[in-house]
Protein backbone atom coordinates (compact mmCIF):
# COMPACT_ATOMS: atom_id res chain seq x y z
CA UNK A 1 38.09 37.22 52.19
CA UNK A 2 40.83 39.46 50.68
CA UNK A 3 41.45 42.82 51.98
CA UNK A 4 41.68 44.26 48.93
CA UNK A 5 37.87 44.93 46.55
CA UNK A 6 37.81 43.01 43.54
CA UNK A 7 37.79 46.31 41.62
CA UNK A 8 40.03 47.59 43.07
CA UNK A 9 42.46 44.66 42.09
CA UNK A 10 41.49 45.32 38.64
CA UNK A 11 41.05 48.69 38.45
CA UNK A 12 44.77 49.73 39.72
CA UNK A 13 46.56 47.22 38.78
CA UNK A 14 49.84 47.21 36.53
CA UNK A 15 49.91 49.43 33.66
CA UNK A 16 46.21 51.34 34.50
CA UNK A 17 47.78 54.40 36.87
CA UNK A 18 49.37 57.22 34.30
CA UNK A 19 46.20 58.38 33.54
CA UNK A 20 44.83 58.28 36.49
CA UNK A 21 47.98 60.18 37.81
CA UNK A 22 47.92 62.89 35.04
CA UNK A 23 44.25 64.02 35.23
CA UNK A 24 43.12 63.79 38.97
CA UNK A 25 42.47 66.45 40.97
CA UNK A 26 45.61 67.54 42.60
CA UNK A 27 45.44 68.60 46.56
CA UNK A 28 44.71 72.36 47.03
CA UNK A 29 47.13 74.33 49.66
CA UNK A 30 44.05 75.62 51.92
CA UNK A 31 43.22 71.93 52.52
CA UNK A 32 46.40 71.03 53.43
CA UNK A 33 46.44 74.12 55.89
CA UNK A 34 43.53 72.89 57.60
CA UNK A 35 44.63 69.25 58.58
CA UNK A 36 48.21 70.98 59.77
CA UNK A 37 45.69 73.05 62.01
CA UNK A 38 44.67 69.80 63.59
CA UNK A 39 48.50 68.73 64.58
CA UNK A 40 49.32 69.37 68.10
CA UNK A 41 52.50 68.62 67.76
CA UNK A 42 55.69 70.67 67.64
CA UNK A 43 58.30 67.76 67.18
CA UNK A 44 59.09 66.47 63.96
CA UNK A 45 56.65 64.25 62.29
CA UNK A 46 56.18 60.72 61.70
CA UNK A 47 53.45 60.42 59.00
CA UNK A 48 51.11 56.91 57.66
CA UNK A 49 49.52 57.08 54.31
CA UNK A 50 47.34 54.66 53.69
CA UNK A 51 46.08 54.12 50.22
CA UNK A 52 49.05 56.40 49.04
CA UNK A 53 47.81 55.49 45.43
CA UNK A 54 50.25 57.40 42.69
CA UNK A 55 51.56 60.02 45.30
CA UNK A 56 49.11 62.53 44.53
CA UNK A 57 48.39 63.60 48.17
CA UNK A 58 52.25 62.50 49.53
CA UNK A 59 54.07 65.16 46.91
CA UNK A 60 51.41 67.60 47.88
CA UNK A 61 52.06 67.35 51.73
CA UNK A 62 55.31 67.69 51.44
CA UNK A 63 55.56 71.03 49.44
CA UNK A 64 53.78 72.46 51.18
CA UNK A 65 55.55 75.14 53.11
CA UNK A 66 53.83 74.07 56.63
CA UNK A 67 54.92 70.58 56.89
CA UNK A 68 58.37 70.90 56.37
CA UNK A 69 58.59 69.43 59.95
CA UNK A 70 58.18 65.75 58.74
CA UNK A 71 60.49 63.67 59.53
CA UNK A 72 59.35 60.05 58.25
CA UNK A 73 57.07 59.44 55.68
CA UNK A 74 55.04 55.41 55.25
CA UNK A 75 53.38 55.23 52.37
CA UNK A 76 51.39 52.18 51.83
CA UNK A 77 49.07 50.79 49.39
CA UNK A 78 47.65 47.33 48.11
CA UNK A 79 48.43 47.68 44.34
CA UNK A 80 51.75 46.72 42.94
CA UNK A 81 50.57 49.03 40.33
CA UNK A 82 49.89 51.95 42.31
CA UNK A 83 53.33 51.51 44.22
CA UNK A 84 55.07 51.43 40.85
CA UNK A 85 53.59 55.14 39.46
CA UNK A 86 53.85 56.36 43.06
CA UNK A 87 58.28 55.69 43.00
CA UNK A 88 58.26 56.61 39.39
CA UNK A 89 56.96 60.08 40.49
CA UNK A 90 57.71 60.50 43.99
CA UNK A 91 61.89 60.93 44.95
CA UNK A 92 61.44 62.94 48.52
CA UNK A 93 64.28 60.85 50.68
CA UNK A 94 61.79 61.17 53.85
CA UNK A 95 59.51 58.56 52.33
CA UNK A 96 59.33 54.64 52.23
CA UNK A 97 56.93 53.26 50.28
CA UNK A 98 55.53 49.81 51.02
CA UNK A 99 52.78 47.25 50.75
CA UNK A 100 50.12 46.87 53.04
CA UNK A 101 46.78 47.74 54.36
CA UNK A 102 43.71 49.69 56.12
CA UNK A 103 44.43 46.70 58.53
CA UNK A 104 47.87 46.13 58.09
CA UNK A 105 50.11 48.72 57.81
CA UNK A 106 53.23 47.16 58.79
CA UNK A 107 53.93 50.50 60.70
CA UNK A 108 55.29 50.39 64.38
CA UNK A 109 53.02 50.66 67.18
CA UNK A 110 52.72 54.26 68.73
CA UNK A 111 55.06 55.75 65.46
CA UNK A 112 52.85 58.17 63.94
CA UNK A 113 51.24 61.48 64.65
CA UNK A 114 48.89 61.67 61.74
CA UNK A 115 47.37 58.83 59.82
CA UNK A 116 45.82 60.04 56.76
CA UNK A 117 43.95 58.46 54.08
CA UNK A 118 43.14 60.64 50.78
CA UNK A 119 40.54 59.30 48.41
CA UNK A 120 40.56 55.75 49.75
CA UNK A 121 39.00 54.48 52.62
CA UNK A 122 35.47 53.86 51.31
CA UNK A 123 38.00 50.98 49.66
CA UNK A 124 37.77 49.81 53.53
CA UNK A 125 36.10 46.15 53.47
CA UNK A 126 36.29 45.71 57.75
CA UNK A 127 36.10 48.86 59.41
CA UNK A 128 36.71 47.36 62.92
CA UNK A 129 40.27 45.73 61.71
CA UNK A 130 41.20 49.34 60.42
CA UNK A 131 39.83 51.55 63.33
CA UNK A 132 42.12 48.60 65.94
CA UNK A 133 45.47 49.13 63.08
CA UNK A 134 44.71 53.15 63.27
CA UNK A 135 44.42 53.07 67.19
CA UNK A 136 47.67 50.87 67.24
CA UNK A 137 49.69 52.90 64.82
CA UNK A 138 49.06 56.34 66.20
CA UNK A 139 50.91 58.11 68.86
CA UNK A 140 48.41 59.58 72.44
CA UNK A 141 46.61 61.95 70.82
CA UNK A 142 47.91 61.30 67.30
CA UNK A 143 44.96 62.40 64.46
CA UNK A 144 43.40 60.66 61.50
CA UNK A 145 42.67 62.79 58.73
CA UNK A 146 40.20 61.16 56.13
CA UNK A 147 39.86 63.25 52.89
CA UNK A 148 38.13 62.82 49.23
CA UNK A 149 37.60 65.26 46.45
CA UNK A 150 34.01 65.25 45.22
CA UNK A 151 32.88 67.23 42.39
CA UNK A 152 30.17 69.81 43.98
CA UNK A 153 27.32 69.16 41.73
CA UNK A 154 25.50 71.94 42.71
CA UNK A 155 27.64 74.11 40.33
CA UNK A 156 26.44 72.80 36.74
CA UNK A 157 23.68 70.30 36.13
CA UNK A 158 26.09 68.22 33.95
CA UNK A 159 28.40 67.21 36.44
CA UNK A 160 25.47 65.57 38.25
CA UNK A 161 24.91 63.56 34.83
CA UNK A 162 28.74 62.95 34.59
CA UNK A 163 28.96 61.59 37.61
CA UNK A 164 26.01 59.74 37.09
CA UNK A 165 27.30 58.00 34.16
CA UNK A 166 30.88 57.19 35.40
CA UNK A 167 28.79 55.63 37.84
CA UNK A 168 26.44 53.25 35.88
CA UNK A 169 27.59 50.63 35.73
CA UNK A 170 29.34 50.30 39.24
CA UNK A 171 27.53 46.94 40.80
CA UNK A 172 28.41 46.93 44.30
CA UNK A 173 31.51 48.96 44.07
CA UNK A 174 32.25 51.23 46.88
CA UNK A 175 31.48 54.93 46.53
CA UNK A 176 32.48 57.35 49.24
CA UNK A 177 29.42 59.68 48.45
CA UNK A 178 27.48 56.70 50.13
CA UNK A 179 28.76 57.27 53.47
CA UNK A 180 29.00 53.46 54.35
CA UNK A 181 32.23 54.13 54.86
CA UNK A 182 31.22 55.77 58.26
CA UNK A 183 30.41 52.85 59.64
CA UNK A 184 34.10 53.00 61.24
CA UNK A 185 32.87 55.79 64.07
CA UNK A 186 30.39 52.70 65.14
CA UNK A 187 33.20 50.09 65.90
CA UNK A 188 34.42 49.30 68.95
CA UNK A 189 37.89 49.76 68.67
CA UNK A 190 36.43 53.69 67.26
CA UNK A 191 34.79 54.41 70.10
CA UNK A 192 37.22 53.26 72.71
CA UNK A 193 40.22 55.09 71.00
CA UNK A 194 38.99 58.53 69.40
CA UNK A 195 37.05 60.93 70.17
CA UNK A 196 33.93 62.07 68.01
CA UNK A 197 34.98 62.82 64.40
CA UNK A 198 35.13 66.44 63.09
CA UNK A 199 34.20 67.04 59.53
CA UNK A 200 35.31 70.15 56.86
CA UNK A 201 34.54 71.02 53.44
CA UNK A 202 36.51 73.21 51.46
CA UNK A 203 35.01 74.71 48.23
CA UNK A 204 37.55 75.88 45.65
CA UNK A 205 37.37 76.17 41.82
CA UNK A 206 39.56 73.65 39.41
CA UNK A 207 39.27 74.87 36.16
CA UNK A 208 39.02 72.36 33.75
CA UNK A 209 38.61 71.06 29.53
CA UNK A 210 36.48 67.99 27.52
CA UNK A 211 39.54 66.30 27.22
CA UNK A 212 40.29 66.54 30.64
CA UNK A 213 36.91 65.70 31.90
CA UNK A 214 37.08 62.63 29.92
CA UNK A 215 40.20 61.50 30.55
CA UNK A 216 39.11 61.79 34.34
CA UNK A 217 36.16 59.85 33.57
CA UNK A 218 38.39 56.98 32.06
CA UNK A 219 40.91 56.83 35.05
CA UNK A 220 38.02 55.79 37.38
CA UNK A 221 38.03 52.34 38.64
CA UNK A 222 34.67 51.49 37.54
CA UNK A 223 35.54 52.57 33.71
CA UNK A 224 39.04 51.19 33.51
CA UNK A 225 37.47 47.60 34.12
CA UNK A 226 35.81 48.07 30.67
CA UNK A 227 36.09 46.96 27.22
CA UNK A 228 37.68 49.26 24.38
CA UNK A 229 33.90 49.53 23.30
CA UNK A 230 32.85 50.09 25.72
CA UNK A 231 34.86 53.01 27.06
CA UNK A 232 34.25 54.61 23.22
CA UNK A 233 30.88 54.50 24.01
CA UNK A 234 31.22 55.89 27.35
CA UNK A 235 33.58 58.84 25.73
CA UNK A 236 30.80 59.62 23.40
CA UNK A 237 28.61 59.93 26.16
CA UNK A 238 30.32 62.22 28.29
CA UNK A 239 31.23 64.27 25.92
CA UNK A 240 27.52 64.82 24.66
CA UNK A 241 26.99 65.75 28.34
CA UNK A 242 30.07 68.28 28.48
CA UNK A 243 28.68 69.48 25.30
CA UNK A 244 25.40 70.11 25.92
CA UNK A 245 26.62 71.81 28.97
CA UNK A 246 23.27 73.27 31.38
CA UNK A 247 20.77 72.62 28.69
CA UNK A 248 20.84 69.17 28.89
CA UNK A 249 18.02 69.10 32.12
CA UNK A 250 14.98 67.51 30.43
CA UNK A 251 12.37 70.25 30.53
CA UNK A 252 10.75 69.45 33.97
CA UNK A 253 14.18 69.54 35.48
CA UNK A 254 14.85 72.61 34.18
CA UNK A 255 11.03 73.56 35.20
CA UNK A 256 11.35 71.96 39.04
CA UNK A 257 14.98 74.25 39.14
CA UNK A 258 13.99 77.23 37.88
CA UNK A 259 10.45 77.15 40.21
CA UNK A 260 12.50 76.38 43.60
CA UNK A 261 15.43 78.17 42.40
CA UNK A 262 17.81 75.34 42.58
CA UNK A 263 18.38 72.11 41.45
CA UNK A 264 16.65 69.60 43.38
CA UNK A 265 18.25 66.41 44.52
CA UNK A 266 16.08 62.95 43.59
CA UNK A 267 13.97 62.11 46.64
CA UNK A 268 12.06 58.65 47.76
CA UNK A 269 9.03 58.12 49.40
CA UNK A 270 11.32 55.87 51.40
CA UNK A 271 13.40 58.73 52.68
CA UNK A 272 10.55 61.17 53.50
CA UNK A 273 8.75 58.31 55.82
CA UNK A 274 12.44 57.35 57.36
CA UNK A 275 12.17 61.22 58.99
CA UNK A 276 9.36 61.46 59.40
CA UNK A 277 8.81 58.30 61.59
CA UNK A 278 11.22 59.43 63.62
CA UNK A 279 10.13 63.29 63.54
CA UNK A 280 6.49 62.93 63.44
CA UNK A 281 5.63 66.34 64.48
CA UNK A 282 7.82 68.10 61.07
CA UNK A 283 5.26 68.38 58.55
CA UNK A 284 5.84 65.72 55.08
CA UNK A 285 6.36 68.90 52.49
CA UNK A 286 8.85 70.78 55.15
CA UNK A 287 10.63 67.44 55.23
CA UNK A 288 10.47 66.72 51.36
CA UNK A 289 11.63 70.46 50.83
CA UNK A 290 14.64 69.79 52.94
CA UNK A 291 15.62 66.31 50.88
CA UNK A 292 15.38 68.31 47.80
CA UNK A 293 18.20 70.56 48.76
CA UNK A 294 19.81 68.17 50.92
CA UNK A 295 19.65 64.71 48.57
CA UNK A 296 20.57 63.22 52.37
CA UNK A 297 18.13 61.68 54.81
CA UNK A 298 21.40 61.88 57.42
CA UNK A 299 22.12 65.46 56.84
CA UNK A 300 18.35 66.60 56.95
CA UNK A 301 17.85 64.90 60.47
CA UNK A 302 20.76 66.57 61.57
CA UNK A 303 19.32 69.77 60.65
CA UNK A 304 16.23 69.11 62.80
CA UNK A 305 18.52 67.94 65.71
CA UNK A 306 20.73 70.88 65.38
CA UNK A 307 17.62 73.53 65.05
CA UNK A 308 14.79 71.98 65.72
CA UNK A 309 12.79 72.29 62.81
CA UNK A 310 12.92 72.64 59.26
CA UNK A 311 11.52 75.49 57.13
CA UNK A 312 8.37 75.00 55.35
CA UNK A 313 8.58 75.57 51.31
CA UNK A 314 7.44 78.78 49.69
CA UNK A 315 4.14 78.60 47.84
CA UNK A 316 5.95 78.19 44.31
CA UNK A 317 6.86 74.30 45.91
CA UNK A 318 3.03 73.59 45.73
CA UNK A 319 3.32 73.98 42.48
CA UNK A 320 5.35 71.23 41.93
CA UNK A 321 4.29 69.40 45.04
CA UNK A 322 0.72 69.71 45.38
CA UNK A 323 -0.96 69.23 48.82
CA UNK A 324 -2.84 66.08 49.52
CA UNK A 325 -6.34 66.64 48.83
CA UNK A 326 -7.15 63.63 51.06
CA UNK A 327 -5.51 65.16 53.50
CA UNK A 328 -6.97 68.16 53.44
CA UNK A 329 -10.13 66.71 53.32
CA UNK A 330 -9.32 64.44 56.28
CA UNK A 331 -8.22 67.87 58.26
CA UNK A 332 -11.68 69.93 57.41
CA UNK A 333 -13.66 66.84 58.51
CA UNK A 334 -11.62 66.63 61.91
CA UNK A 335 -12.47 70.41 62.44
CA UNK A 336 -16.12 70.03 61.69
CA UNK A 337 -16.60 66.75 63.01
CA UNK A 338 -18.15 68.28 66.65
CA UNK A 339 -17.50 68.44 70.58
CA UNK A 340 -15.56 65.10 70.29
CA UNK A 341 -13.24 65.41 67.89
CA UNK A 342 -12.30 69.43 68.38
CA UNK A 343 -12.03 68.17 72.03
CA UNK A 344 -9.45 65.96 71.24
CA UNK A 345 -7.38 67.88 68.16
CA UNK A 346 -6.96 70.71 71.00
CA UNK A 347 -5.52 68.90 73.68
CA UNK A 348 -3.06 67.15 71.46
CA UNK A 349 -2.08 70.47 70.39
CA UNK A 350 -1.67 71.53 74.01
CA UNK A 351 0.01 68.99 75.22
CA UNK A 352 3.54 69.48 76.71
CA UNK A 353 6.69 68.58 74.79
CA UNK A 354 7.57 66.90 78.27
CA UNK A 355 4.40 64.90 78.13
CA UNK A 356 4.97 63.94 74.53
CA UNK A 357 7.84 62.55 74.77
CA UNK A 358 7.24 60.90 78.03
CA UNK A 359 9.90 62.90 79.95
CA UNK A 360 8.35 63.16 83.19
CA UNK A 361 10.53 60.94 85.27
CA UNK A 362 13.51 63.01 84.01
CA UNK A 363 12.22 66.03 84.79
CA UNK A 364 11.42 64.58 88.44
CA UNK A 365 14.74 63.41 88.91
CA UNK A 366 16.73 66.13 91.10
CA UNK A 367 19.77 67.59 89.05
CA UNK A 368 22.04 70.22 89.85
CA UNK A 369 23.59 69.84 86.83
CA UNK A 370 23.10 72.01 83.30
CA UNK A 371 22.79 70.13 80.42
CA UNK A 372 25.63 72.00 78.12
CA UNK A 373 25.30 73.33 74.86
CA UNK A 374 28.29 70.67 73.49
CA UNK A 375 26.26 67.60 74.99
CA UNK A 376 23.35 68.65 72.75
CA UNK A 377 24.80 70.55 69.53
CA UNK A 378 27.04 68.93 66.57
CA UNK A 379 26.11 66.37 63.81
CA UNK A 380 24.86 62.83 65.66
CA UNK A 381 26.19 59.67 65.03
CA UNK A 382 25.19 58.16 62.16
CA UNK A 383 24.81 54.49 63.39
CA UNK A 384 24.41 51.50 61.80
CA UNK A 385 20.87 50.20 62.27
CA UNK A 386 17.61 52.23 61.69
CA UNK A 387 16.64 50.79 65.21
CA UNK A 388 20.04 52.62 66.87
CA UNK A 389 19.45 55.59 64.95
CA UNK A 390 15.98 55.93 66.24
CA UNK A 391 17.03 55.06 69.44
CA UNK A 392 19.73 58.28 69.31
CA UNK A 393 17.89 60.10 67.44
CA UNK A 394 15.47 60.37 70.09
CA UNK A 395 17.43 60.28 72.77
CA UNK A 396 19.05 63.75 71.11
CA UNK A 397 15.56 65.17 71.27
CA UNK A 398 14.83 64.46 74.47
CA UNK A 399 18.47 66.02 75.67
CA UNK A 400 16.92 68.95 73.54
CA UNK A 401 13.77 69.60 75.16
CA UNK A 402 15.83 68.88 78.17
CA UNK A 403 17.95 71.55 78.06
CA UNK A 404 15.38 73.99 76.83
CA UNK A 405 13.14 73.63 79.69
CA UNK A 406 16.24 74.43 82.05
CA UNK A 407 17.16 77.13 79.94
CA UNK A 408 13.50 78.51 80.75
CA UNK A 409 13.32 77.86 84.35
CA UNK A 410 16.51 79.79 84.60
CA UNK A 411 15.42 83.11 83.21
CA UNK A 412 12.08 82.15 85.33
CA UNK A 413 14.39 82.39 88.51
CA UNK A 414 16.75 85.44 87.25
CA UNK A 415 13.20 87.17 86.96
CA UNK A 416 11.97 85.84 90.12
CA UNK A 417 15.49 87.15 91.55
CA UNK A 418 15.55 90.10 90.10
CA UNK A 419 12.22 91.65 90.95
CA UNK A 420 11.98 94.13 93.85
């Protein structure tokens, strides 16, 4: 298998990077300040780029006034016709630009300090090749810094459409947006050289034209692949969506945003069930309400994990999402079904979160030890399987309810202590 995607080949090869070096997004200083933050380091500094593309990210490091401490710059990257724009446009003496890899970077082992990768590595075909290269490459306690620029969608409903349609036609071709590119935290190679990731985003303003919203749209990898029809046709449509600017919701988008007072993000059944199964006690519609804002079944369960629940929608969501009448119906005849049945609905409502999630032997176990705040707190690993992510998902809970109960048999003793 080649290292490199197929589109990629095609999309950057010779003669297809001007554009795409003239209209993207250029690096913005607070970003840079924040990855400096994460360098330990006082000695000068040996740098990998991988995926250095056009220089974009490379001439933006190094003007910027807080890395003037690097010493040696590798830049690497799999397309001859990357590495030509990249030299015509980048002259800094610290640099050497090269071919290679996420797997091969033809770097020497232990030489870097920072490996960082800037709108590239959802390129990555094996993660476990590039997490062993990264782990051989970087110094004790070096840092990888991965970084994309995503359009925040939330801002104008036509970016959401622009994206869309850049994105059509894309087959199977890697998006970062998809996350499957965090499948590297699950090798291991990952897990036995780094520590848990940390993640950042930084919201600034670029402001931009229709010419240069097009053009951006053409120096994607997906639209340089196609025919000189085709790319008039997709020009006509993006303009049309530029044009048309916020009006161009259909009316029960616009109706669904201006009744929950934002735009809601496209939801599955699918996704609703996946959080549900493994948060049965969060109600469908608090769930639902969540994926509407969130558009992400990951970052939704790490909002329960993190807090614990999720908040239910107002009444103007009913609107939109009407209750189940068979459930309802299925609820009143539960109530009013007798001894039995109210019997049974109020001991399930009773019973312990200990009991529920059969904790008991834990409990039992003796432990002098507190179960910390860090051990509990923090986005979960996303892993690869829905059977692993159940399986930590869960366990998270249970470390939860864990360290809640200890929480309240403390203040039960500080009482206990404190009274006369």
């Amino acid at each position: 298998m080649s290292a490199v995607h197929p589109t990629a080949q095609i999309g950057f090869a010779h003669g297809t990077n001007e554009l795409y070096n003239k209209v993207r997004a250029q690096y913005q200083p607070q970003v840079l300040s924040h990855l400096h933050k994460a360098i330990k380091s006082s000695d000068p500094l040996n740098i990998v780029e991988i995926g250095s593309g056009t220089g974009l990210f490379t001439r933006a490091l190094l003007a910027h006034d807080e890395w003037k401490t690097v010493r040696s710059y590798k830049a690497v990257d799999p397309s001859e016709g990357m590495r030509e724009t990249f030299a015509k446009y980048t002259t800094d003496e610290r640099v050497v630009l090269s071919e290679g890899t996420f797997a091969n970077t033809g770097a020497e082992s232990g030489w870097a300090d920072l490996i960082v990768i800037a709108q590239a590595f959802h390129w990555c075909l094996d993660h476990e090749e590039a997490a062993a290269e990264f782990a051989r490459v970087l110094k004790p306690g070096g840092v990888l810094a991965l970084i994309w620029i995503h359009e925040s969608r939330d801002i104008a409903p036509w970016l959401e459409q622009f994206r869309a349609r850049v994105e059509r036609d894309e087959g199977d071709t890697p998006r970062s947006r998809s996350g499957a590119w965090r499948q590297l935290f699950n090798t291991p190679s990952y897990k036995k050289s780094f520590t848990p990731p940390e993640e950042a985003a930084i919201r600034y303003v670029i402001p931009n034209t229709l010419e240069g919203i097009v053009s951006r749209g053409l120096s994607s990898s997906r639209v340089v692949v196609l025919t000189d029809a085709e790319k008039e046709v997709f020009v006509k449509d993006v303009e049309a969506i530029v044009r048309r600017g916020e009006g161009n919701d259909s009316p029960s988008e616009r109706s669904a945003a201006d009744t929950l007072g934002f735009r809601p993000k496209p939801v599955s059944q699918d996704m609703i069930d996946t959080i549900s199964n493994m948060f049965p006690d969060i109600p469908p519609d608090n769930i639902r309400y969540d994926l509407l804002r969130t558009g992400s079944v990951e970052l939704s369960s790490n909002k329960i994990l993190e807090r614990g629940f999720l908040d239910p929608p107002p009444p103007a969501y009913f609107t939109l999402y009407p209750r189940d009448a068979n459930a309802d119906q299925t609820a009143r005849a539960a109530q009013a079904g007798g001894g039995g049945a109210t019997s049974t609905a109020v001991k399930t409502q009773k019973q312990s979160l200990i009991d529920r999630y059969n904790l008991q032997e834990r409990v039992a176990q003796p432990s002098t030890t507190l179960i910390g705040e860090d051990q509990i707190g923090g986005k979960a690993v996303w892993e690869d399987s829905p059977e692993k992510r159940e399986a930590s998902l869960k366990e998270r809970k249970a470390q939860m309810i864990l360290a809640a109960r200890q929480r309240m048999l403390a203040q039960q003793q500080q009482k206990k202590d404190a009274a006369p």
